[in-house]
Protein backbone atom coordinates (compact mmCIF):
# COMPACT_ATOMS: atom_id res chain seq x y z
CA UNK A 1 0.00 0.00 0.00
CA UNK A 2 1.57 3.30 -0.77
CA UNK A 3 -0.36 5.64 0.91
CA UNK A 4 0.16 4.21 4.49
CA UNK A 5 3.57 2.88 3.76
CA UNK A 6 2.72 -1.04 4.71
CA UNK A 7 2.15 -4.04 2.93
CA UNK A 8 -1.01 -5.44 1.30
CA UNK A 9 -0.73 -8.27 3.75
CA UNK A 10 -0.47 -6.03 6.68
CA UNK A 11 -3.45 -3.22 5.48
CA UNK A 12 -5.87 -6.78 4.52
CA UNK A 13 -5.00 -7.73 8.27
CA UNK A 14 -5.59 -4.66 9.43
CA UNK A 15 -9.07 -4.42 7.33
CA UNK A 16 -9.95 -8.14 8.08
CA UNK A 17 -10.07 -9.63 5.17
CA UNK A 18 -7.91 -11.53 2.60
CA UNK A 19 -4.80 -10.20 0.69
CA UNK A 20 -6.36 -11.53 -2.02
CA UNK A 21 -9.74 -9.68 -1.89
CA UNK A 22 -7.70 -6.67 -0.78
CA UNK A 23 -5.69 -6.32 -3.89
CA UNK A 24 -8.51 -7.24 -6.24
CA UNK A 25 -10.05 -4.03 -4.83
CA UNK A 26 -6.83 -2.47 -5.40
CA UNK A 27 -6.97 -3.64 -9.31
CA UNK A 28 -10.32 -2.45 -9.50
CA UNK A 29 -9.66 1.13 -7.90
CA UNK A 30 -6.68 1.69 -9.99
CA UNK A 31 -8.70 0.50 -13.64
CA UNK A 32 -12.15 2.72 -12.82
CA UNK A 33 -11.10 4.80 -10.34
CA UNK A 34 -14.01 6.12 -8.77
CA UNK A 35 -16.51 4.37 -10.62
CA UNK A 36 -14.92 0.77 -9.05
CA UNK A 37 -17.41 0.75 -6.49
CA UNK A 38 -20.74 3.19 -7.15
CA UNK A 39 -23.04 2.45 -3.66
CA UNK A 40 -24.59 4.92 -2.02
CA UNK A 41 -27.21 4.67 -4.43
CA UNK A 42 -25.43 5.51 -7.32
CA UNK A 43 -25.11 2.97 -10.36
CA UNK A 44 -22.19 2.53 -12.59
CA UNK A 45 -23.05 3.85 -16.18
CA UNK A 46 -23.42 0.28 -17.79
CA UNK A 47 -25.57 -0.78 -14.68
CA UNK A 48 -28.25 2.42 -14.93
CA UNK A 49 -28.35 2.41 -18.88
CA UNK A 50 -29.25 -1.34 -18.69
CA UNK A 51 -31.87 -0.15 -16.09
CA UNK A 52 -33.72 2.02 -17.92
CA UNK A 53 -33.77 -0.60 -20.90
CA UNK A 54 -35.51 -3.15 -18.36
CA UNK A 55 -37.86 -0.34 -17.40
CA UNK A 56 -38.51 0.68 -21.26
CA UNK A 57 -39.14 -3.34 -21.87
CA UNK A 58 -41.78 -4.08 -19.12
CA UNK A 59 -43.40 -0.39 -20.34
CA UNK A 60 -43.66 -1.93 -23.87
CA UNK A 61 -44.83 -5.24 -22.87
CA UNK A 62 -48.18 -4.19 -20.80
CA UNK A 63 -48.85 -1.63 -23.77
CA UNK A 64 -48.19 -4.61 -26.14
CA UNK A 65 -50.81 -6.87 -24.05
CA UNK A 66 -53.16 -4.09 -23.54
CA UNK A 67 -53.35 -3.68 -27.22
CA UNK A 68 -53.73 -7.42 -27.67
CA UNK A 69 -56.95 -7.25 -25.36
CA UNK A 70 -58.19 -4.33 -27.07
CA UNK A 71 -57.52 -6.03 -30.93
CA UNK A 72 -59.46 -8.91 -29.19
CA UNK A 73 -62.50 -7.16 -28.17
CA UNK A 74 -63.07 -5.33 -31.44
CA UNK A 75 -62.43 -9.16 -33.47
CA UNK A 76 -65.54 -9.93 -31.16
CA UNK A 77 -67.61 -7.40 -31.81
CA UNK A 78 -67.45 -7.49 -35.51
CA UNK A 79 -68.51 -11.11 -35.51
């Protein structure tokens, strides 16, 4: 660890946890940077954008199936 001039080994002891989780987060900080680990609520870009399509694909599916209903009901009446 550079900032607090010990070891990985020491800082995961320190933290509790493995040296092996510890520098994975380490990888991960130093290839996003700040977006390694979003929480608090916030999403990482991928994660929201792939959220919204979810949201825009259950919209389209109950207009879809009201749509069906309605195309239903207006077969029957013409019959």
């Amino acid at each position: 660890m550079t900032v607090r001039g010990v070891t990985t080994a020491q800082a995961a002891r320190d933290l509790v946890v493995h040296a092996t989780v510890l520098r994975l987060w380490i990888r991960e900080t130093e290839s996003s940077g700040t977006a390694s680990f979003p929480g608090n609520g916030q999403m990482a870009p991928g994660d929201e954008e792939l959220r919204q399509l979810r949201r825009e694909v259950t919209e389209l599916k109950v207009e879809r199936d009201i749509l069906k209903k309605a195309a239903a009901y207006f077969v029957r009446d013409q019959i």
